[in-house]
C-alpha atoms as a PDB file:
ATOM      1  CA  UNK A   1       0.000   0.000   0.000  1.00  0.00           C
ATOM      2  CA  UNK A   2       2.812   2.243   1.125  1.00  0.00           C
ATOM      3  CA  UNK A   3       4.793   1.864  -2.453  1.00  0.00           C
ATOM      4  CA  UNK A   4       1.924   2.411  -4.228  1.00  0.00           C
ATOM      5  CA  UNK A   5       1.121   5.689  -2.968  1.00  0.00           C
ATOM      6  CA  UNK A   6       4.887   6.457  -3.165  1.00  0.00           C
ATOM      7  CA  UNK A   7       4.244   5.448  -6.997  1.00  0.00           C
ATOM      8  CA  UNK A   8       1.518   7.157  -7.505  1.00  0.00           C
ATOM      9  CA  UNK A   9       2.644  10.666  -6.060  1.00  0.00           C
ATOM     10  CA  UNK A  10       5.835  10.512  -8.223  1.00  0.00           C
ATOM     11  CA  UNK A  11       3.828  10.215 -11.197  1.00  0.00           C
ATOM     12  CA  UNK A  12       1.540  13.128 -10.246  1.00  0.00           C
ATOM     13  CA  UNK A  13       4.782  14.958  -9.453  1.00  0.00           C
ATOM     14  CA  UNK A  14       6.385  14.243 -12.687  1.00  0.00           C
ATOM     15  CA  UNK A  15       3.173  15.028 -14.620  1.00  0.00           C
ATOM     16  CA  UNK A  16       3.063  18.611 -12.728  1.00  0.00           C
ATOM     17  CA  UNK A  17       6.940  19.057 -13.881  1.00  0.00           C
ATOM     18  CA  UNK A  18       6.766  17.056 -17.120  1.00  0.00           C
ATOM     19  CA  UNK A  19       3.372  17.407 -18.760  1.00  0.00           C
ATOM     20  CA  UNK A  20       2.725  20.914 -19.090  1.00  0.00           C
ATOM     21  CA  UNK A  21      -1.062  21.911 -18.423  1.00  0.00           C
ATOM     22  CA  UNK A  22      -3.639  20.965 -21.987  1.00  0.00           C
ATOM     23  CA  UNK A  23      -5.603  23.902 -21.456  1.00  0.00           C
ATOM     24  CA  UNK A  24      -3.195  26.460 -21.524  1.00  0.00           C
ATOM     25  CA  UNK A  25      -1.144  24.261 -24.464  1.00  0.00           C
ATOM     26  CA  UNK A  26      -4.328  24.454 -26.539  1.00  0.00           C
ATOM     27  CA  UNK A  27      -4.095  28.258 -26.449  1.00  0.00           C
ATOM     28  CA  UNK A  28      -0.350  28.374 -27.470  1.00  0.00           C
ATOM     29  CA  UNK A  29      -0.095  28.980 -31.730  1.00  0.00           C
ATOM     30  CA  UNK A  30       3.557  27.695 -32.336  1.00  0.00           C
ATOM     31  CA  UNK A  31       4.515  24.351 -33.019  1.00  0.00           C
ATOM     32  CA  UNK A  32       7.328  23.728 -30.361  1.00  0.00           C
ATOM     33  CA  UNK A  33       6.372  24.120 -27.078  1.00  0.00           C
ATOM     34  CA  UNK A  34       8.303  24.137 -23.664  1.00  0.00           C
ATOM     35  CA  UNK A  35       4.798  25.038 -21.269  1.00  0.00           C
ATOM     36  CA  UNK A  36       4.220  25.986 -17.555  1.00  0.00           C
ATOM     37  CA  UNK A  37       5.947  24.661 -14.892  1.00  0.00           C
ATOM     38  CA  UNK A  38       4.389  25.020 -11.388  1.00  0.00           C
ATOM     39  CA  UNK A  39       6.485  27.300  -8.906  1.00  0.00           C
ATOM     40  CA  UNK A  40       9.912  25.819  -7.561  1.00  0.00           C
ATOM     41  CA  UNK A  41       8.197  26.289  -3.983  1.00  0.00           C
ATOM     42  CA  UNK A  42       5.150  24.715  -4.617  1.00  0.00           C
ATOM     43  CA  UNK A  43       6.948  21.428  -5.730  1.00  0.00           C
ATOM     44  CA  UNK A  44       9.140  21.272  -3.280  1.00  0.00           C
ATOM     45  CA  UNK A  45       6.730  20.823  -0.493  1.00  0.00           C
ATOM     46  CA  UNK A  46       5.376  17.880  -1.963  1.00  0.00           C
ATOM     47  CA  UNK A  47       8.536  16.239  -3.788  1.00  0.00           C
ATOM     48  CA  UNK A  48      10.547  15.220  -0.583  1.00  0.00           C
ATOM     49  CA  UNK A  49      13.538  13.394  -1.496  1.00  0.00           C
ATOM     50  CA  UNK A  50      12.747  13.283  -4.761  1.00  0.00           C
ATOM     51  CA  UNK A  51      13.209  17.043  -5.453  1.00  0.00           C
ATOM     52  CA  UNK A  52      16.572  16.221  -7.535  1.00  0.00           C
ATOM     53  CA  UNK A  53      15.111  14.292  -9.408  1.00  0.00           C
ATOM     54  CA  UNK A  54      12.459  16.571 -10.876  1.00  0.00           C
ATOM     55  CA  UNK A  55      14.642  19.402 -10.619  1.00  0.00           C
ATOM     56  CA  UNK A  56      16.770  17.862 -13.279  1.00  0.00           C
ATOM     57  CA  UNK A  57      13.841  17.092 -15.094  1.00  0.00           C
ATOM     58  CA  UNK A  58      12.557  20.406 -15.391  1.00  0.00           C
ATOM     59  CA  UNK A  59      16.271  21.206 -16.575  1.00  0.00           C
ATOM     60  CA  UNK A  60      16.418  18.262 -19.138  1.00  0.00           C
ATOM     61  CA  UNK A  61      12.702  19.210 -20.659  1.00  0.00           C
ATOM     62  CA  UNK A  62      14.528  23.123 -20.806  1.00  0.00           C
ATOM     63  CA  UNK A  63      17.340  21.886 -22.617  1.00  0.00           C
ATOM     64  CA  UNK A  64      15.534  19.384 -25.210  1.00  0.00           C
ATOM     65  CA  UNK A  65      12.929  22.527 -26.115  1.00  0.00           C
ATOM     66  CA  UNK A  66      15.996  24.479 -26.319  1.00  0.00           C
ATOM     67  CA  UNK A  67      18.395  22.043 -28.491  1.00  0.00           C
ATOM     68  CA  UNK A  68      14.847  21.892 -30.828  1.00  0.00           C
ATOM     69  CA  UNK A  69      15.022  25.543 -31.834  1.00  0.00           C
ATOM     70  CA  UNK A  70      18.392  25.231 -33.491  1.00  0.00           C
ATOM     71  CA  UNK A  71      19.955  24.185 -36.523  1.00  0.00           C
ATOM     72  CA  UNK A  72      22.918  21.872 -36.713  1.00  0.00           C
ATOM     73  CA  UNK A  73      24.882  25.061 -37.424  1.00  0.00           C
ATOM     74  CA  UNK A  74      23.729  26.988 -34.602  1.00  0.00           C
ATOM     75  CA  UNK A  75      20.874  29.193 -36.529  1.00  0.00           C
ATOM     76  CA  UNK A  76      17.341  29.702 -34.766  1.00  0.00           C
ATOM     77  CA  UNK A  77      14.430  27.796 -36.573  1.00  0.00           C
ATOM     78  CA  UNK A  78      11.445  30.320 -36.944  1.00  0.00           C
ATOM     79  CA  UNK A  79       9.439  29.252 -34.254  1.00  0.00           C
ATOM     80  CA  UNK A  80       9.513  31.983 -31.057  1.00  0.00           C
ATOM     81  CA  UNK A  81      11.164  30.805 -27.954  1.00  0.00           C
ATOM     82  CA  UNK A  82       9.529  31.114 -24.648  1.00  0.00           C
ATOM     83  CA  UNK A  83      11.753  32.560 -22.744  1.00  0.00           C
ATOM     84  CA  UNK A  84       9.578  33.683 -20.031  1.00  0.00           C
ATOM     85  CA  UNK A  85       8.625  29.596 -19.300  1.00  0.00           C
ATOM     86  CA  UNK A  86      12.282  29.033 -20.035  1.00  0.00           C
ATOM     87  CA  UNK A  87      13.398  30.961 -17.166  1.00  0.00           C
ATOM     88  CA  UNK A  88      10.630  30.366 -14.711  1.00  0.00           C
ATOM     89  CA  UNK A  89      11.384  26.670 -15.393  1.00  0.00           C
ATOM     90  CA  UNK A  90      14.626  27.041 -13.934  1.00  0.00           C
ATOM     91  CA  UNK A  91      13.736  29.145 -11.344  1.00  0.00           C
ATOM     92  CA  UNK A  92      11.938  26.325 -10.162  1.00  0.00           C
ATOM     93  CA  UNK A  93      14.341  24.019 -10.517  1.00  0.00           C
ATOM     94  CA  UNK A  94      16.675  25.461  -8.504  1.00  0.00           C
ATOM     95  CA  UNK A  95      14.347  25.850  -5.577  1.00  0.00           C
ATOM     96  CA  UNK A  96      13.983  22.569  -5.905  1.00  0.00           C
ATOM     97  CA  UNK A  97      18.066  21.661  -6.183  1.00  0.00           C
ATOM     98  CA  UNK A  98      20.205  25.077  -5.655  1.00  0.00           C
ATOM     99  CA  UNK A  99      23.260  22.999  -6.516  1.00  0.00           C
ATOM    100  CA  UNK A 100      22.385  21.685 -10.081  1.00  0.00           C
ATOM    101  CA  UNK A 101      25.070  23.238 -11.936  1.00  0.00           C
ATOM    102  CA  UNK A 102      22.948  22.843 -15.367  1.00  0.00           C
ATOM    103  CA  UNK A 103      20.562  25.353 -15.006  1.00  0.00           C
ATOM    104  CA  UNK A 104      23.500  27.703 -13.843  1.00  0.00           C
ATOM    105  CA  UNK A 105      25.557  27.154 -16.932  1.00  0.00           C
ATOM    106  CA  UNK A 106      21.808  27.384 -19.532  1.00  0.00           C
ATOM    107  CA  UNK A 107      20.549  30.499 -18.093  1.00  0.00           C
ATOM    108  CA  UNK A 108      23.787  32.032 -18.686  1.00  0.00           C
ATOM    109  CA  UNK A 109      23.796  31.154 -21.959  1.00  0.00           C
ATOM    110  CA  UNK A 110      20.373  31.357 -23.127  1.00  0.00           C
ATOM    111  CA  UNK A 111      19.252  34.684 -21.646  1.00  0.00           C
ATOM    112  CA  UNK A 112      22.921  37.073 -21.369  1.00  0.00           C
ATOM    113  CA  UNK A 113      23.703  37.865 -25.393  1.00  0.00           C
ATOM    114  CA  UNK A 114      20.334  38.223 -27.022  1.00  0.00           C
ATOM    115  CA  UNK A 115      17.982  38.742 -24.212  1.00  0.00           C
ATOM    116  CA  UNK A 116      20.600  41.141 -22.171  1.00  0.00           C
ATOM    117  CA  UNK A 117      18.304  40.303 -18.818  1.00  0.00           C
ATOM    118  CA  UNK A 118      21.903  40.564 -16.916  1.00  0.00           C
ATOM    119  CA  UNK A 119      20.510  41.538 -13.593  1.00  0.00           C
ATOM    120  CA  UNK A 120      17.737  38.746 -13.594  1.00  0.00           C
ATOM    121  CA  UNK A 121      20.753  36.320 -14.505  1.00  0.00           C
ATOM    122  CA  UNK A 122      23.172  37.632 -11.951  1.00  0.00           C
ATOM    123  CA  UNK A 123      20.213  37.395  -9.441  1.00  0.00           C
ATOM    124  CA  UNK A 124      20.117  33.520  -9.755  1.00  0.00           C
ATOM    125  CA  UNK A 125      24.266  33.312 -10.310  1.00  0.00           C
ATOM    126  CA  UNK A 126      24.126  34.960  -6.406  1.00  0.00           C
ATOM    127  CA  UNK A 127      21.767  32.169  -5.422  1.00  0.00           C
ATOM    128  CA  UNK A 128      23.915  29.810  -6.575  1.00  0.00           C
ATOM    129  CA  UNK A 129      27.027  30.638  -4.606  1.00  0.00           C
ATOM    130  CA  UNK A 130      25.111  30.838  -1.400  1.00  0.00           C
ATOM    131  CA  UNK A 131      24.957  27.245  -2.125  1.00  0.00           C
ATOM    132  CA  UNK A 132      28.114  26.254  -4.581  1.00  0.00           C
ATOM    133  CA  UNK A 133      30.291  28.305  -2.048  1.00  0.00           C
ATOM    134  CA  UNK A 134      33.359  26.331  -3.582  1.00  0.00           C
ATOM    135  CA  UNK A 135      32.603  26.968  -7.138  1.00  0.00           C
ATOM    136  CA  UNK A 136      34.573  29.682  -9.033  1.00  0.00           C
ATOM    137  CA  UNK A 137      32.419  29.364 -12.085  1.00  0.00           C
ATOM    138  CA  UNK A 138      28.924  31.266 -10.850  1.00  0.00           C
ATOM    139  CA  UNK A 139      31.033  34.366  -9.394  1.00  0.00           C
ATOM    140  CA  UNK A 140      33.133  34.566 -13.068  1.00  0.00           C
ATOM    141  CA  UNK A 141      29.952  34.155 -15.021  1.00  0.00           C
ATOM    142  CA  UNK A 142      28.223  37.140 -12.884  1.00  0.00           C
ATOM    143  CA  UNK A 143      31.637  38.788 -13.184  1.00  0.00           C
ATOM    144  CA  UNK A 144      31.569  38.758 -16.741  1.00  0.00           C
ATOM    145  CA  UNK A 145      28.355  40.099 -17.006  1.00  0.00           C
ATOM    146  CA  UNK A 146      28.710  42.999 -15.088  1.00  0.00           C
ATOM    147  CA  UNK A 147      32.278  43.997 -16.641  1.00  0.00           C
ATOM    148  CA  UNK A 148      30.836  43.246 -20.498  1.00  0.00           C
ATOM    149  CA  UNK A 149      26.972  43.906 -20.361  1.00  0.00           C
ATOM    150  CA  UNK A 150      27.115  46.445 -17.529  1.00  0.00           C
ATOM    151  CA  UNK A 151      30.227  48.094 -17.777  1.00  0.00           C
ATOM    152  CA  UNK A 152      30.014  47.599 -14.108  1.00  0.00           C
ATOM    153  CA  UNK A 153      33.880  47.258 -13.605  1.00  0.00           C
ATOM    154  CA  UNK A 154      34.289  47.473  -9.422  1.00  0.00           C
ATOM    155  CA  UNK A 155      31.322  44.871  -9.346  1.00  0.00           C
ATOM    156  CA  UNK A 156      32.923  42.313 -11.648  1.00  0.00           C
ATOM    157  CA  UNK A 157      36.262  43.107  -9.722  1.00  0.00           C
ATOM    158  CA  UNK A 158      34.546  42.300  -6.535  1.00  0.00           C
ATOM    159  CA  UNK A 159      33.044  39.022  -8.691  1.00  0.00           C
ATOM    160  CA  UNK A 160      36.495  37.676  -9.982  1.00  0.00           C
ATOM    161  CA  UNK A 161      38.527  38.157  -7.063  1.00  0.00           C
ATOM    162  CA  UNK A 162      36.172  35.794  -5.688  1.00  0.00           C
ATOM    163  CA  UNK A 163      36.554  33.435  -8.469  1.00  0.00           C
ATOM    164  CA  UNK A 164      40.318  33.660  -8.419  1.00  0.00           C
ATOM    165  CA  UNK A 165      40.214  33.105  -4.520  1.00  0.00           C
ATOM    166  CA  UNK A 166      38.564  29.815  -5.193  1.00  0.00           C
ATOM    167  CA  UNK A 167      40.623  28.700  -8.004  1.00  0.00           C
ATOM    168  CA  UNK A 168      43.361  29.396  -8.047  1.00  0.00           C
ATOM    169  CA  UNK A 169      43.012  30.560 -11.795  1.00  0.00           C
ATOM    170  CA  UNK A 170      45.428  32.979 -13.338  1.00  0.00           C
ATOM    171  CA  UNK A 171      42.951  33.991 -15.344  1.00  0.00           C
ATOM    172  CA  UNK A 172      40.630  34.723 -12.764  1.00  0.00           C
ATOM    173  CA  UNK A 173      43.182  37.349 -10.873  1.00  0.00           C
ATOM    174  CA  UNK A 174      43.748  38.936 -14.694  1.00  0.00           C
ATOM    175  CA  UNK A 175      40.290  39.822 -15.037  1.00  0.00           C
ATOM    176  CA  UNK A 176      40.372  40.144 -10.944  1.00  0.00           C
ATOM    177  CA  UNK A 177      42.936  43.720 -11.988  1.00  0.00           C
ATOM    178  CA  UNK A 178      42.479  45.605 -14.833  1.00  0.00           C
ATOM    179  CA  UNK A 179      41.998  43.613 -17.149  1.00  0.00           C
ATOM    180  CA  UNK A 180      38.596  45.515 -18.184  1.00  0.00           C
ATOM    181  CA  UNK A 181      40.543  48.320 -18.797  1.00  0.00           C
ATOM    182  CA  UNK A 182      43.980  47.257 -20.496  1.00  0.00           C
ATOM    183  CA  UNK A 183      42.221  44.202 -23.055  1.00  0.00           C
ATOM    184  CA  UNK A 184      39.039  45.922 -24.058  1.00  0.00           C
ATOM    185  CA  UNK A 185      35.620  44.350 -24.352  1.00  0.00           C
ATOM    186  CA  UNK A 186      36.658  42.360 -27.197  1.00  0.00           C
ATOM    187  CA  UNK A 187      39.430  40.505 -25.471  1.00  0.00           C
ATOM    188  CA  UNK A 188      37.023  39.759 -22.869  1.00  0.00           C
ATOM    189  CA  UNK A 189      34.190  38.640 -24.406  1.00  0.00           C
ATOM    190  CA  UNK A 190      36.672  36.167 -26.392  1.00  0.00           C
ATOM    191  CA  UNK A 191      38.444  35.202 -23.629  1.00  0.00           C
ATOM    192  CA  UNK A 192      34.945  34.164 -21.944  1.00  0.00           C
ATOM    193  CA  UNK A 193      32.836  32.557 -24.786  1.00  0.00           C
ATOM    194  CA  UNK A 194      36.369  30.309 -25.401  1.00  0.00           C
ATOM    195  CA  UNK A 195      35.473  29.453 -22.098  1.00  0.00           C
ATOM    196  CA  UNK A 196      32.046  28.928 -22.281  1.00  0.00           C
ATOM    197  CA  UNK A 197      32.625  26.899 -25.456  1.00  0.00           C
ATOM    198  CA  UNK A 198      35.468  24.622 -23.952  1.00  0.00           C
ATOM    199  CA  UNK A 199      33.194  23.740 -20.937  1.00  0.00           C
ATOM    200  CA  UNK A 200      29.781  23.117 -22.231  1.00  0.00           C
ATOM    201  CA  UNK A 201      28.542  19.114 -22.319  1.00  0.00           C
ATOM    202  CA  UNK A 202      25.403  19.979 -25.217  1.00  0.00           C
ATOM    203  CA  UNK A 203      26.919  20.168 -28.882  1.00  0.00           C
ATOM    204  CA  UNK A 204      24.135  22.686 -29.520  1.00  0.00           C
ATOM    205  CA  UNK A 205      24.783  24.892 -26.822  1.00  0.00           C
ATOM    206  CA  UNK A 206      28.573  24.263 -27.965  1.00  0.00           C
ATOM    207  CA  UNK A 207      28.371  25.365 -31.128  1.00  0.00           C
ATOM    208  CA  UNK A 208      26.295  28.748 -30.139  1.00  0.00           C
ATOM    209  CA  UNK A 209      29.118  30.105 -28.167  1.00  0.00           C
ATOM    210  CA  UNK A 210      31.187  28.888 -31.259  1.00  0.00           C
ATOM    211  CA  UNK A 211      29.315  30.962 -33.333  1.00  0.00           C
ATOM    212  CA  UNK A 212      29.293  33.896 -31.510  1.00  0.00           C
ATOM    213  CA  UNK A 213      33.358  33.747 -30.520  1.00  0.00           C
ATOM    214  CA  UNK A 214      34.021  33.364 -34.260  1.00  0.00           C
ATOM    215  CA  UNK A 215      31.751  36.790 -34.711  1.00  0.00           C
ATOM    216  CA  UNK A 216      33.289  38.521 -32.191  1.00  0.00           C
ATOM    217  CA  UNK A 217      36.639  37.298 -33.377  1.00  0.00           C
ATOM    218  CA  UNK A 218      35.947  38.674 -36.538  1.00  0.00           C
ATOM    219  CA  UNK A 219      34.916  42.094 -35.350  1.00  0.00           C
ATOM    220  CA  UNK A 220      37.954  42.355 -33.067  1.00  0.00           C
ATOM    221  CA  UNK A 221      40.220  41.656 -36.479  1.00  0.00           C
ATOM    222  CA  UNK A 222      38.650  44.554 -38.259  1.00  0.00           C
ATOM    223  CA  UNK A 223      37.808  46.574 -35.059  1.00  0.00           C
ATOM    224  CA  UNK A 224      42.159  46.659 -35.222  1.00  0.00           C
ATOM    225  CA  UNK A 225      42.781  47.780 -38.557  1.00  0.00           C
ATOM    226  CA  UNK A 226      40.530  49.913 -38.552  1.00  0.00           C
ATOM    227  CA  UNK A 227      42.370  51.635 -35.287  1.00  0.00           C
ATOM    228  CA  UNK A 228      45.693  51.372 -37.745  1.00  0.00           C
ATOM    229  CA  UNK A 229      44.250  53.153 -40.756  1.00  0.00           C
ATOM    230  CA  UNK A 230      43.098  55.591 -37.983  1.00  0.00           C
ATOM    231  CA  UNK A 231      46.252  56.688 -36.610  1.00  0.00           C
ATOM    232  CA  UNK A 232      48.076  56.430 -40.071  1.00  0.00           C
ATOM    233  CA  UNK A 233      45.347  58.579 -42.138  1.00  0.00           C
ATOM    234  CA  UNK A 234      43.703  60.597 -39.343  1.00  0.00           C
ATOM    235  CA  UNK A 235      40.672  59.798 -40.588  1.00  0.00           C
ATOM    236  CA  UNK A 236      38.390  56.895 -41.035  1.00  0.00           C
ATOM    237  CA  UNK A 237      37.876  54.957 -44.540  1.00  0.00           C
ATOM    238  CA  UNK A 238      34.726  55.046 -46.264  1.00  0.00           C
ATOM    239  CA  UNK A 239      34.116  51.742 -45.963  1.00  0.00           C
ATOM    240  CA  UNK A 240      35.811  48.105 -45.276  1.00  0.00           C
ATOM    241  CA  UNK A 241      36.716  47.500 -48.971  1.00  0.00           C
ATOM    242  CA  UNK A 242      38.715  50.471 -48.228  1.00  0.00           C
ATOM    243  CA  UNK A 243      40.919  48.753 -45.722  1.00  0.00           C
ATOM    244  CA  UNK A 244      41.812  45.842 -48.015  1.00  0.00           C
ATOM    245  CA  UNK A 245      42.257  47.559 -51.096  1.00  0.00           C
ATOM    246  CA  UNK A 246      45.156  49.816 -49.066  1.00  0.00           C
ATOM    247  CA  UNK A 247      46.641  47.032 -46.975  1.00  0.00           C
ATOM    248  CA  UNK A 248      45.594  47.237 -43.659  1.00  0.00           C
ATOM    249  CA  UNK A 249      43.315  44.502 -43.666  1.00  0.00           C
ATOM    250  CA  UNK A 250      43.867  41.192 -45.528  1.00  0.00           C
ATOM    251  CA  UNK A 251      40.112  40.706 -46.337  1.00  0.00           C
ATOM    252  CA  UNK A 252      36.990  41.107 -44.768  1.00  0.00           C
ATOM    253  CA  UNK A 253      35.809  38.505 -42.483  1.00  0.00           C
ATOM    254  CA  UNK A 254      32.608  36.524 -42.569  1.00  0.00           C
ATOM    255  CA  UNK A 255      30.169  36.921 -40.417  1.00  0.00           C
ATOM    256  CA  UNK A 256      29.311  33.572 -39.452  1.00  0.00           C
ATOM    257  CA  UNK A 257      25.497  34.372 -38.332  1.00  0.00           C
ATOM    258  CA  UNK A 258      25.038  35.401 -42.395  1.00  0.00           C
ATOM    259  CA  UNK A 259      25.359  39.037 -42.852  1.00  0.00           C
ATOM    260  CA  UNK A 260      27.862  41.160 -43.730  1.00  0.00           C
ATOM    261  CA  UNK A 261      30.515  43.372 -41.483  1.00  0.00           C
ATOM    262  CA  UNK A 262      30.125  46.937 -42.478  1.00  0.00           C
ATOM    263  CA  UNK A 263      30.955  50.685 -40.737  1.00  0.00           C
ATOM    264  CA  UNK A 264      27.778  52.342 -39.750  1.00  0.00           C
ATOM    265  CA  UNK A 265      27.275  56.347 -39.171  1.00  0.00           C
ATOM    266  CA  UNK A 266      29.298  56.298 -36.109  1.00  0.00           C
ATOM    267  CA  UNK A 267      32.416  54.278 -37.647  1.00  0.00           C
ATOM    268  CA  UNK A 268      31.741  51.373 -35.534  1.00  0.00           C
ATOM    269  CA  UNK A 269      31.568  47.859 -36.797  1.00  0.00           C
ATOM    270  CA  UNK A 270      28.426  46.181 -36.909  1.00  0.00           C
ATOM    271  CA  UNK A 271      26.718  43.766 -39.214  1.00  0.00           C
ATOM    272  CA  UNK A 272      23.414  43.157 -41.293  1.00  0.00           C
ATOM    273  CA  UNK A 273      22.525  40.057 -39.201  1.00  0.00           C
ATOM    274  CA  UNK A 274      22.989  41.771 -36.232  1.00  0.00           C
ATOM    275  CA  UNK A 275      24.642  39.249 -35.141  1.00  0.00           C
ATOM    276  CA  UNK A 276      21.954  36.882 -34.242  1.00  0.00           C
ATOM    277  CA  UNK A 277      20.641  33.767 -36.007  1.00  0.00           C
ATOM    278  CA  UNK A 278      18.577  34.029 -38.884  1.00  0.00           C
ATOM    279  CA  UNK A 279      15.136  34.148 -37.565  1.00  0.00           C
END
């Protein structure tokens, strides 16, 4: 009697997290779709010892819906993600297990670059080192965010001196000085998404930071010789052809989201695809 209410609890539990509610799926137009999870709270009281279990559930469902949106080369499929259910899916997760590292390292990934939500993302990164108190990775994730989305250099200080006084890292103490100041943005954002790309376990999620480290790699390269036709002509070239044609740039690099790098009003690189997939 006993196991079979144990049974039959874990399936209503795994319905709650795992079947998302017909009603409301009925209302939803696009063909993928990720659904409501119930709050990370609400679960918990019921899930006992099984909370780890359906927190990594929750973050498994996140990451399948996610993987389904893109490509084999990294582009977005034209369906709209839900973010909002994406988010509030891990929320609950990690009420359910603070220490699952997944839905650290997704939300990170999936809601930083595009979305630029950094202060909703650094909110759960401090959650998670109340709990991973010997993990540098949360405090140089929120670090990063604050020094390359924010521009808020004594908070990402503050963030990688932690990380480097966990680690160990070299790396970690670089970014710990002034490294915001001395490598520029670029260098940074390299320097991180190498990282981000080394360390993630989904070949999807992989090849996104891929992506976006060859972008930025190929803004950084023209981003330089553009600076060298600067100080040489004391002036800036009409356009990019301009910087090939008189040998300060070998040839244009491609964008690897699509579009095409070109100098807007300002003189700053940007390109037609906006660097984003093609939606």
């Amino acid at each position: 009697m006993t196991r079979g209410l144990i049974l039959g609890a874990l399936l209503l539990l795994y319905a709650l997290v795992v079947v998302p509610f017909t009603t409301y799926m009925r209302q939803r137009p696009v063909a993928l779709k990720l659904g409501y999870t119930p709050a990370g709270e609400a679960l918990r009281l019921v899930a006992s010892d099984q909370r780890y279990l359906l927190a990594q559930l929750a973050v498994d469902r996140v990451l399948f819906y996610f993987g389904s949106l893109f490509t084999k080369d990294g582009h977005r499929v034209s369906t709209p993600p839900e973010y909002f259910n994406m988010f509030a899916t891990m929320q609950s997760a990690l009420k359910l297990d603070p220490y699952n590292m997944d839905a650290y390292y997704f939300t990170e990934a999936a809601f930083t670059w595009e979305l630029k939500r950094i202060r909703e993302v650094n909110n759960m990164l401090d959650y998670g080192m109340k709990y991973r108190t010997w993990d540098a990775q949360l405090p140089f994730y929120a670090g990063f965010n604050a020094a390359y989305f924010s521009k808020d250099y004594r908070t990402a200080s503050l963030y990688m001196q932690k990380a480097a006084e966990l680690s160990g890292n070299p790396l970690y103490t670089t970014l710990a000085s002034r490294y915001f100041y001395e490598a520029g943005q670029s260098a940074l954002g390299i320097t991180f998404l190498r990282a981000m790309e080394q360390s993630a376990k989904d070949a999807k999620v992989k090849k996104i930071y891929q992506v976006r480290r060859k972008a930025l790699e190929g803004i950084t390269v023209i981003s330089d010789a553009l600076n060298r036709f600067r100080e040489a002509r004391h002036t800036l070239p009409p356009d990019l052809k301009t910087l090939v044609r008189e040998g300060f740039l070998s040839r244009i690099p491609e964008d690897p989201y699509g579009g095409t790098f070109y100098l807007d009003s300002k003189g700053k690189v940007v390109s037609s695809s906006k660097l984003a997939g093609k939606q």
